[in-house]
N, C-alpha and C. Protein backbone atom coordinates (compact mmCIF):
# COMPACT_ATOMS: atom_id res chain seq x y z
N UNK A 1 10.73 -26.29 -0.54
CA UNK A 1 9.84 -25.15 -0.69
C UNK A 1 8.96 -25.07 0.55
N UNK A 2 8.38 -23.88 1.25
CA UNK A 2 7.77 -23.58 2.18
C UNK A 2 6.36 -23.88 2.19
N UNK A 3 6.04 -23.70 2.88
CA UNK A 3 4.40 -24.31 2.52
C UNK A 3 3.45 -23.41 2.42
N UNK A 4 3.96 -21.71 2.52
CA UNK A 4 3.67 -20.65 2.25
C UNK A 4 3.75 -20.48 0.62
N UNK A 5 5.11 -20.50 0.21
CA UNK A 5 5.60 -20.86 -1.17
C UNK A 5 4.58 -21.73 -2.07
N UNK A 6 4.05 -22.61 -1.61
CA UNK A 6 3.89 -23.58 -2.25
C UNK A 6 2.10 -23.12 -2.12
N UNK A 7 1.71 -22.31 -1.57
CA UNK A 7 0.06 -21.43 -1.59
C UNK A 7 0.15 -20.55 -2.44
N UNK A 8 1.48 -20.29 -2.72
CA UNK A 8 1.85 -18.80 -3.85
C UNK A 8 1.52 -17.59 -3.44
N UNK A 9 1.65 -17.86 -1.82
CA UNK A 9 1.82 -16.63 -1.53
C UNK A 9 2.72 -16.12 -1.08
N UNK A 10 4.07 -15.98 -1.69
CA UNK A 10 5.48 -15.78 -1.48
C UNK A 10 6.06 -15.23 -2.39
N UNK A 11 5.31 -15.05 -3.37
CA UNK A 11 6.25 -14.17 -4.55
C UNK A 11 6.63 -13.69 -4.43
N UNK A 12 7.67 -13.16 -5.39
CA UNK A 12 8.50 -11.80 -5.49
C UNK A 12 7.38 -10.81 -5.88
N UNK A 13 7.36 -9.65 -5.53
CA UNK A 13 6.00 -8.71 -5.33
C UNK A 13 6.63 -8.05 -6.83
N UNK A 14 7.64 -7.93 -7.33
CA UNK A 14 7.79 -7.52 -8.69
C UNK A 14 7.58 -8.31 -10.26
N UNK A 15 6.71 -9.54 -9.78
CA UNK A 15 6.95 -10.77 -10.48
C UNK A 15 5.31 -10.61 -10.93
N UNK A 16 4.68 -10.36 -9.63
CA UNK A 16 3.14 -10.33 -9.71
C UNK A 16 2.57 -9.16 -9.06
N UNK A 17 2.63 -7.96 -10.13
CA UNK A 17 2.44 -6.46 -9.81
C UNK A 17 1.00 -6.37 -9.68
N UNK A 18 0.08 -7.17 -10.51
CA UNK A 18 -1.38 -7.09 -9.86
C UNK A 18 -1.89 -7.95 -8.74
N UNK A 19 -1.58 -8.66 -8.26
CA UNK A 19 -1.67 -9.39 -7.24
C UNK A 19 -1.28 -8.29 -5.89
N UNK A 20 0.09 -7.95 -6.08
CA UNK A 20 0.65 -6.80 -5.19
C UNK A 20 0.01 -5.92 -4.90
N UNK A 21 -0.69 -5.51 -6.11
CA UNK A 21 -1.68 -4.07 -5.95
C UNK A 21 -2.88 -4.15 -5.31
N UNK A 22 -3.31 -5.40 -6.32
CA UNK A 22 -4.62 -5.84 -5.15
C UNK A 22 -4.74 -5.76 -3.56
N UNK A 23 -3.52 -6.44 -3.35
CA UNK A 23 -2.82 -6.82 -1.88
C UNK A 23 -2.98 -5.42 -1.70
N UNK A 24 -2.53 -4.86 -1.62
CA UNK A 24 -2.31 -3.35 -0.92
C UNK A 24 -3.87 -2.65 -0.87
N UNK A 25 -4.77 -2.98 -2.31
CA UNK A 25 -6.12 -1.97 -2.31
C UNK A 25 -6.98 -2.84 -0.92
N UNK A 26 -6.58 -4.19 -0.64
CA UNK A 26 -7.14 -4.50 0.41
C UNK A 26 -6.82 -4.44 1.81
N UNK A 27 -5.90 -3.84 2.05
CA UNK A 27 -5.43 -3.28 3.08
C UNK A 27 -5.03 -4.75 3.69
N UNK A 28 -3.65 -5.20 2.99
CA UNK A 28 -2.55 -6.98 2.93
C UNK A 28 -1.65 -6.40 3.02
N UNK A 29 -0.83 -7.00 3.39
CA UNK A 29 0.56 -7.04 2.84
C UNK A 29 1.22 -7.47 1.76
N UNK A 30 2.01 -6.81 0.71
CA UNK A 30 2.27 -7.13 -0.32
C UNK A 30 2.82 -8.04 -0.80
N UNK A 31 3.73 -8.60 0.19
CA UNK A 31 4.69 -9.59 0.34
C UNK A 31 3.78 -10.60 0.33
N UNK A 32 2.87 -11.12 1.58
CA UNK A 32 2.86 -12.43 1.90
C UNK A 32 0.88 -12.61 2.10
N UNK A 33 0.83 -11.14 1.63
CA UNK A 33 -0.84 -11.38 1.62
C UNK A 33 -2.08 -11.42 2.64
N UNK A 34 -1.03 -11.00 4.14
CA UNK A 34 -1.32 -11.12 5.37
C UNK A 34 -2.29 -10.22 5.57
N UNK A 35 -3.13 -10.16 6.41
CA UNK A 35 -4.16 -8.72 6.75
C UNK A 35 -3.99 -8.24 7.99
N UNK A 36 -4.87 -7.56 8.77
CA UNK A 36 -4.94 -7.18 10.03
C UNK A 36 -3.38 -6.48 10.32
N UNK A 37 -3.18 -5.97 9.45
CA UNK A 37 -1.94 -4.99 9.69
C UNK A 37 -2.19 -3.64 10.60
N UNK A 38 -3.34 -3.61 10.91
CA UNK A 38 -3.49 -2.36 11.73
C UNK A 38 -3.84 -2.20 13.13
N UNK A 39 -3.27 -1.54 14.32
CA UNK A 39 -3.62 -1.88 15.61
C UNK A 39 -5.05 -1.01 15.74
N UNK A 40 -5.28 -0.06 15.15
CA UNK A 40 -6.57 0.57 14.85
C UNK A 40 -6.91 1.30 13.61
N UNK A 41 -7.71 2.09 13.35
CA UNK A 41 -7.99 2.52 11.96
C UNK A 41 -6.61 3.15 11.52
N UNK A 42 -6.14 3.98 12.47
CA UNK A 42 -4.94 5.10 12.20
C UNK A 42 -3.32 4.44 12.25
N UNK A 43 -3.62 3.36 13.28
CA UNK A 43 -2.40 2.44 13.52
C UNK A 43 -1.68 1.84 12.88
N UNK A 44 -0.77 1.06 11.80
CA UNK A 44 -0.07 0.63 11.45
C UNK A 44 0.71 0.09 12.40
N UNK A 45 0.82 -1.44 11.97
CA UNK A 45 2.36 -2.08 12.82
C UNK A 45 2.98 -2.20 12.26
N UNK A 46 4.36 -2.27 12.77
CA UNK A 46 5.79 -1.90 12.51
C UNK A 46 6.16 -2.83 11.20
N UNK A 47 5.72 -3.93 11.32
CA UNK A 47 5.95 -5.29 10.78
C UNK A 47 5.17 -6.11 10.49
N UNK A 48 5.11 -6.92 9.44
CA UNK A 48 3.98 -7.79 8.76
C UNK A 48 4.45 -9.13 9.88
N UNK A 49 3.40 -9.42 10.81
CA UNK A 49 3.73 -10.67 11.23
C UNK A 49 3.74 -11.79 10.58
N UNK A 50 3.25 -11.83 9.66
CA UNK A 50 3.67 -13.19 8.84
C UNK A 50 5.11 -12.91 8.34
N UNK A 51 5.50 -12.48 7.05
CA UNK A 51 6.84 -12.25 6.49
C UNK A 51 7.72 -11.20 7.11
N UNK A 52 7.28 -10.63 8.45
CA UNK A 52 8.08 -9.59 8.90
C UNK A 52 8.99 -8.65 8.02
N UNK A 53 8.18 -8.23 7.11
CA UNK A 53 8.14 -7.11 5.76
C UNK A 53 8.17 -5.81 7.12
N UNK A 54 9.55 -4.83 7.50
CA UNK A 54 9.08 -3.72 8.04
C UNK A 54 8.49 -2.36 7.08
N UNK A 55 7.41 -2.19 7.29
CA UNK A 55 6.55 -1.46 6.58
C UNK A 55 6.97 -0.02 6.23
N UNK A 56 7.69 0.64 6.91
CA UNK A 56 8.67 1.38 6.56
C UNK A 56 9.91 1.58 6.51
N UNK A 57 10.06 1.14 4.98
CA UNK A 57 10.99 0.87 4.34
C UNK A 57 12.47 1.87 4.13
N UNK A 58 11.72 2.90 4.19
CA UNK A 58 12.90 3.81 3.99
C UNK A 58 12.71 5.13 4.96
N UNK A 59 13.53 5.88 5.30
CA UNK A 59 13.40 7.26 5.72
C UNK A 59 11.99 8.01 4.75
N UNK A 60 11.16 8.48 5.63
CA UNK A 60 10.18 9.37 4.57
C UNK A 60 9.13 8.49 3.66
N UNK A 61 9.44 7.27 4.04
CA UNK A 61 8.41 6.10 3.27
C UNK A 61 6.77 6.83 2.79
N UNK A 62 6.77 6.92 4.22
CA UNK A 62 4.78 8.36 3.91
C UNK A 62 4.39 8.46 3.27
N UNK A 63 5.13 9.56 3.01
CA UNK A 63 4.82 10.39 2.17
C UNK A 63 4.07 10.16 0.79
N UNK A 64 4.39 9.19 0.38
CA UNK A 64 3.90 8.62 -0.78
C UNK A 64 2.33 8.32 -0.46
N UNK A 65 2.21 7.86 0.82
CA UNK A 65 0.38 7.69 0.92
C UNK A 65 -0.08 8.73 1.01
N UNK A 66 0.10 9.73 1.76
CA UNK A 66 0.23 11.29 2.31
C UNK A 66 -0.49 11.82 0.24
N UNK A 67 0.32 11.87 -0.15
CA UNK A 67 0.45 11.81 -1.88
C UNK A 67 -1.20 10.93 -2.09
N UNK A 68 -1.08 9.51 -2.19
CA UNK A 68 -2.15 9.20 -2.77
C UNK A 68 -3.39 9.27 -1.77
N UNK A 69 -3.30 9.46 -0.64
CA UNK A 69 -4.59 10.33 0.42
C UNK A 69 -5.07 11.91 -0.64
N UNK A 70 -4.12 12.14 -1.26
CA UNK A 70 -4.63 13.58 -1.53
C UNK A 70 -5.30 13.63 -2.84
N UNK A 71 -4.96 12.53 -3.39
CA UNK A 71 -4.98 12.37 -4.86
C UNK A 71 -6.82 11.76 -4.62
N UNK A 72 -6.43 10.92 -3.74
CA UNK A 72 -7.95 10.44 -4.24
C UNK A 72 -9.61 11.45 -3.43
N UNK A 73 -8.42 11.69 -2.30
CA UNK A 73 -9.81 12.61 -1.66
C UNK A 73 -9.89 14.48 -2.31
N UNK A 74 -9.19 14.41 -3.26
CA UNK A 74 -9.45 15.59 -4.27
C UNK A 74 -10.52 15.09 -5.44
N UNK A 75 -9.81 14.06 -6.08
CA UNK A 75 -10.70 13.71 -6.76
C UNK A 75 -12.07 13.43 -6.80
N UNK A 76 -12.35 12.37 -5.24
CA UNK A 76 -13.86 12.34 -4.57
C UNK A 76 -14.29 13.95 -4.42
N UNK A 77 -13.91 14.67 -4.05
CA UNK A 77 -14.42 16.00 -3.95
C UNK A 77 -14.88 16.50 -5.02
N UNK A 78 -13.99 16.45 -6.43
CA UNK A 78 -14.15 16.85 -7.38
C UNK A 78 -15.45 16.09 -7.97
N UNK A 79 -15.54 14.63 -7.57
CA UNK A 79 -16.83 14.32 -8.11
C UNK A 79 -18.33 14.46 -7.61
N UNK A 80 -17.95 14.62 -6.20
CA UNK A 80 -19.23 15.25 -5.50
C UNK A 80 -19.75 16.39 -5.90
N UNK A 81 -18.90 17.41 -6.46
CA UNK A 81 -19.26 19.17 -6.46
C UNK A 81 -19.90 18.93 -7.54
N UNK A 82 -19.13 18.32 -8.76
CA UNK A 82 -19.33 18.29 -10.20
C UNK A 82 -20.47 17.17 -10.44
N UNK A 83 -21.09 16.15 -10.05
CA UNK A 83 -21.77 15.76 -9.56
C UNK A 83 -23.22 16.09 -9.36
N UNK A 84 -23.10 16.80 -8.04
CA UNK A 84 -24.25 17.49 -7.04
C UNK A 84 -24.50 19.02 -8.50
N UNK A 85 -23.74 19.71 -8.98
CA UNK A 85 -23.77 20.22 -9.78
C UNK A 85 -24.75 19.89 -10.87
N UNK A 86 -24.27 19.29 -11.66
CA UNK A 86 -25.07 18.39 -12.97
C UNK A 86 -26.39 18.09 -12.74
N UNK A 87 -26.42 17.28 -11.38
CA UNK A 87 -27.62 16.75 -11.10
C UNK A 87 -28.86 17.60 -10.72
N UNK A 88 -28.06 18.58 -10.75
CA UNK A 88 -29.11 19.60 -9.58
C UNK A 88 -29.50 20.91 -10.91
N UNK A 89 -28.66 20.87 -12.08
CA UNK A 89 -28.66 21.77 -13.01
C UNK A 89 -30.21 22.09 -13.80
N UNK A 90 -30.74 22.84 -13.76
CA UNK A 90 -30.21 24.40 -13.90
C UNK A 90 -30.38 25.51 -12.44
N UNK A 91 -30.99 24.38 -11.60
CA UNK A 91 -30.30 25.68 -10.35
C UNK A 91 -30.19 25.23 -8.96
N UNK A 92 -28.58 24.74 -9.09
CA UNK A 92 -27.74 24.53 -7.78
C UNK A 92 -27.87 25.15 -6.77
N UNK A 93 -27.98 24.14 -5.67
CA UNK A 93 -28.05 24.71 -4.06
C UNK A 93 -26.84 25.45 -4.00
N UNK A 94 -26.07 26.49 -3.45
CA UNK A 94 -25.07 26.64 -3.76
C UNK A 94 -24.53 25.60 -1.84
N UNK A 95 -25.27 26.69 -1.26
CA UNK A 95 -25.31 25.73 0.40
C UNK A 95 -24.88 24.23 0.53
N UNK A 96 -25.97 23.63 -0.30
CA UNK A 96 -26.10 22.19 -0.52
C UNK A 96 -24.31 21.71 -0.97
N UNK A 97 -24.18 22.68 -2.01
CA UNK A 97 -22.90 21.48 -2.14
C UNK A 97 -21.80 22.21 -1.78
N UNK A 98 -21.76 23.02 -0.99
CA UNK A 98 -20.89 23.91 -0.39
C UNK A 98 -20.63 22.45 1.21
N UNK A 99 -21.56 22.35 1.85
CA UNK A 99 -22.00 21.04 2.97
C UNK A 99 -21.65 19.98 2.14
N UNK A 100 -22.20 19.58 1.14
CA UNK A 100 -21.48 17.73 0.94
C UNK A 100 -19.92 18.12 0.74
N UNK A 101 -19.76 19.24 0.34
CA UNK A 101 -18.05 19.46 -0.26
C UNK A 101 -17.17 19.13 1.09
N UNK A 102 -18.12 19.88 2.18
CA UNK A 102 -17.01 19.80 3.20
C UNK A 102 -17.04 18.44 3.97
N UNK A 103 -18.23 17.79 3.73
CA UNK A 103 -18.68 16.69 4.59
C UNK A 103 -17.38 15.39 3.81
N UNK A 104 -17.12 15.99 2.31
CA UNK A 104 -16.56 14.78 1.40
C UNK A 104 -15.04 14.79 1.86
N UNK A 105 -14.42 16.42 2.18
CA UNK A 105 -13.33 16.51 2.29
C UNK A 105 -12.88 16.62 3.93
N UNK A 106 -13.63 16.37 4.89
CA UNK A 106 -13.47 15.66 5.90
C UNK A 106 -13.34 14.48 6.20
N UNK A 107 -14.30 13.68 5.52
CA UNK A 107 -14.78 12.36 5.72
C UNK A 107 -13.46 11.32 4.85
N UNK A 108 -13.49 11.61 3.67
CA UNK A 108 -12.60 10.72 2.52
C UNK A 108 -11.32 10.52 3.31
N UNK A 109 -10.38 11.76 3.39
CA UNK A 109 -8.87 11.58 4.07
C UNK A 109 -9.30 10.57 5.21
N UNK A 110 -9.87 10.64 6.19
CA UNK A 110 -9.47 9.63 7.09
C UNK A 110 -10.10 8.32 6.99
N UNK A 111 -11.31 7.97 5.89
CA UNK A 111 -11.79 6.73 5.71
C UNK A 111 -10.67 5.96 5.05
N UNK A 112 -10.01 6.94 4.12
CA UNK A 112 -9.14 6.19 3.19
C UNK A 112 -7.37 5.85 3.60
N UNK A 113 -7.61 6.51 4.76
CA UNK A 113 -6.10 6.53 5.42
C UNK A 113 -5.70 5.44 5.16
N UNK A 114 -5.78 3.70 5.97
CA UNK A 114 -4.99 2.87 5.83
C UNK A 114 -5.35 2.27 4.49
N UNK A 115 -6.10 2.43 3.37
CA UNK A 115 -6.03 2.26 2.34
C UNK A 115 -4.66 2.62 1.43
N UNK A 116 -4.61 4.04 1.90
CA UNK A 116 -3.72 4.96 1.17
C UNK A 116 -1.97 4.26 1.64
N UNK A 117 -2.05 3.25 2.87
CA UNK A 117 -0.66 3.32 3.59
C UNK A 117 -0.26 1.85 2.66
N UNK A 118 -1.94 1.42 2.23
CA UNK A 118 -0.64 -0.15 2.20
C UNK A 118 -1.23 -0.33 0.42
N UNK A 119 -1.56 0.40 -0.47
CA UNK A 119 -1.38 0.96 -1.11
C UNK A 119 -0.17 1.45 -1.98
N UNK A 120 -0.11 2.45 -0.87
CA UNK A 120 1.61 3.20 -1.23
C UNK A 120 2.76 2.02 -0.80
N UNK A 121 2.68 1.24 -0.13
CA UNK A 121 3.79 -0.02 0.19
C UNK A 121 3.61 -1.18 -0.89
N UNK A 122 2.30 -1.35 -1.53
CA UNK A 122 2.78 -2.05 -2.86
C UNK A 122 2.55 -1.62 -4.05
N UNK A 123 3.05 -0.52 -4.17
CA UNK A 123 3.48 0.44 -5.13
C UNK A 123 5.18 0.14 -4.85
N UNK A 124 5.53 0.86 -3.71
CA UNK A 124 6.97 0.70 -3.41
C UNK A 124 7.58 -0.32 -3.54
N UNK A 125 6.79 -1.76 -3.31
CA UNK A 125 7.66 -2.70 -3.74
C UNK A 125 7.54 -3.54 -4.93
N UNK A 126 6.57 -2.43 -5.68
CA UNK A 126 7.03 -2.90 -7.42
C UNK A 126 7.92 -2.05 -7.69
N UNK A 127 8.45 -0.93 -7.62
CA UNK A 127 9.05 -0.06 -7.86
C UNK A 127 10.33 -0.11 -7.08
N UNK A 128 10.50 -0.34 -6.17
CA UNK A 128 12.03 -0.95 -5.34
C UNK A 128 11.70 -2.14 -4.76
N UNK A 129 12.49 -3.47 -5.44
CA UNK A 129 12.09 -4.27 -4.94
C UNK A 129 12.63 -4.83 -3.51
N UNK A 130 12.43 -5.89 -3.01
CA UNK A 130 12.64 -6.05 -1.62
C UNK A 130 14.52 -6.95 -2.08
N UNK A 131 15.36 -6.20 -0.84
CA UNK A 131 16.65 -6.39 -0.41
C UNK A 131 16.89 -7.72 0.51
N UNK A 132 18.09 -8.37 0.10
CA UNK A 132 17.97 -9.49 1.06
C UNK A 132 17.74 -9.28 2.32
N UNK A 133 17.23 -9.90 3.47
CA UNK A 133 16.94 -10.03 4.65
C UNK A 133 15.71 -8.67 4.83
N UNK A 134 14.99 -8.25 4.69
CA UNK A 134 13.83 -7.75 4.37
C UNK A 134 12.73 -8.44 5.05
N UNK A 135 12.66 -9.78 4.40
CA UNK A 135 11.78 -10.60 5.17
C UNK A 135 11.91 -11.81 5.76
N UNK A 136 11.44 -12.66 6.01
CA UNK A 136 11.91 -14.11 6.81
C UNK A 136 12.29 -14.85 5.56
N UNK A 137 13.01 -15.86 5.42
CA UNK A 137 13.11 -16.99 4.92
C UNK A 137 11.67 -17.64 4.25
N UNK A 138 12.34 -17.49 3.19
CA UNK A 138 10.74 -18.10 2.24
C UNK A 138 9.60 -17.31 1.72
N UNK A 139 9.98 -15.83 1.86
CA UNK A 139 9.05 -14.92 1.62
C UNK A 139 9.33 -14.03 0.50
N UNK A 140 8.83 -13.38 -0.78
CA UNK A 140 9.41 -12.28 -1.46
C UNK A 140 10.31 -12.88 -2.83
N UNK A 141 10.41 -13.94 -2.79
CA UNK A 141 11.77 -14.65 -3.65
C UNK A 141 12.94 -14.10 -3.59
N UNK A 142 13.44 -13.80 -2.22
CA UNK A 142 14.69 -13.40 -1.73
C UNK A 142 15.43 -14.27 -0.81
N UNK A 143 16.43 -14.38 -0.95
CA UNK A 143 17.06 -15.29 -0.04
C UNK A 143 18.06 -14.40 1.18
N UNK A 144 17.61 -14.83 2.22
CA UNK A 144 18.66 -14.00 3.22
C UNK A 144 19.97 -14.44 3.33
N UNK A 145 20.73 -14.96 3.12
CA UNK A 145 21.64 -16.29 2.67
C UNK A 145 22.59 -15.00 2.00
N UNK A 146 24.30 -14.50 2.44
CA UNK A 146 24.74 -13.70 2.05
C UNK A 146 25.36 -14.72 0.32
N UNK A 147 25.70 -14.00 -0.33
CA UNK A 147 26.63 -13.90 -1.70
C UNK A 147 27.74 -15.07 -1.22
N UNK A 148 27.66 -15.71 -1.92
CA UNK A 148 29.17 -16.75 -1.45
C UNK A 148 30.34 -16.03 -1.84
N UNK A 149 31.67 -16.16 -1.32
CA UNK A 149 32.86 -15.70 -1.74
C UNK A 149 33.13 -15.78 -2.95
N UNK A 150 33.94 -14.65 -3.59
CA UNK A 150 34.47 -15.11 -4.94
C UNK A 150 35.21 -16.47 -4.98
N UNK A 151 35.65 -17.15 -6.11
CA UNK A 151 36.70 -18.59 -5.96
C UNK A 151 38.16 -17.50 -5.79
N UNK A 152 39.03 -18.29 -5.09
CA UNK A 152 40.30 -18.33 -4.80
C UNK A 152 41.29 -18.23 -6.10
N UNK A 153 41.70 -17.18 -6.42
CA UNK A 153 42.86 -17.32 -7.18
C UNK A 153 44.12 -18.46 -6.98
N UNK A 154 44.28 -19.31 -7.64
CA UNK A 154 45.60 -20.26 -7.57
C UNK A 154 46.61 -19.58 -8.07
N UNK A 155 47.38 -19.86 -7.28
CA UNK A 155 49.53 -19.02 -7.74
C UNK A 155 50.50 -20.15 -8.05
C-alpha cells in the first residue's frame, strides 16, 4: 500500500462522496485531496500534480460549472434583492437595491469561479467514476494494470 493510501487519501472518490464534495467546495482535488490547483484565480491546471487526475475529463467537461456558477450567483442575487427588500420594508430604496443587485451579480460569478470548477469535478467523479489509467498508481482505487487475458481453451 502507498503511503498516500495508507493517509486515506486515495480513495475511490465514489466510495467517499462527502469527503469528495468537500474536496471540491475547497477548491482540492477530488481524487487525492491536493490544493493549489490554480495558476491564478481564473487559471486551472491541466492536471492534479499529485494524482495527475486530468481535470478535464471529457469533451465539454465546463459546462457543468458554467451551470453551477449560475445556479449559485442567481440565487445570491435572489437573496440580496429579497433580502434588502424585507429589511428595508415598508419603503424600499428602489436605487439601493437596484446597485447591490448589480454589485451581487458582478461580483458572485467571478469570486465563485474556481469554486464552481472543482466543485463540478467532484460531482463528476461521483457520478462517472474514474477509468483505469486516469491517475498514477495508487490513487482513486483504480489500478492502471490492463485486464489479464482470458485462460486458454485446451483441445
Amino acid at each position: 500500500m502507498s503511503r498516500t493510501a495508507a493517509r486515506g487519501g486515495a480513495g475511490d472518490p465514489t466510495e467517499h462522496l462527502a469527503r469528495t464534495f468537500l474536496r471540491g467546495c475547497t477548491k482540492r482535488c477530488g481524487v487525492c485531496g491536493r490544493g493549489r490547483l490554480f495558476r491564478r484565480w481564473f487559471r486551472m491546471l491541466d492536471r492534479c500534480p499529485r494524482c495527475g487526475l486530468r481535470f478535464n475529463r471529457i469533451e465539454g467537461h465546463w459546462t457543468g460549472d458554467i451551470g453551477i456558477n449560475t445556479i449559485v450567483s442567481f440565487g445570491a442575487l435572489l437573496l440580496v434583492l429579497l433580502g434588502g427588500f424585507f429589511v428595508t420594508w415598508p419603503d424600499p430604496p428602489g436605487l439601493g437595491l437596484v446597485l447591490a443587485g448589480v454589485a451581487t451579480a458582478a461580483i458572485v460569478p467571478l469570486a465563485f469561479l474556481p469554486f464552481s470548477k472543482t466543485i463540478w469535478l467532484a460531482i463528476d467523479l461521483m457520478l462517472r467514476p474514474l477509468e483505469p489509467g486516469e491517475v498514477r498508481e495508487g490513487f482513486g482505487g483504480v489500478s492502471t494494470e490492463s485486464t489479464p487475458p482470458p485462460p486458454r481453451s485446451r483441445r
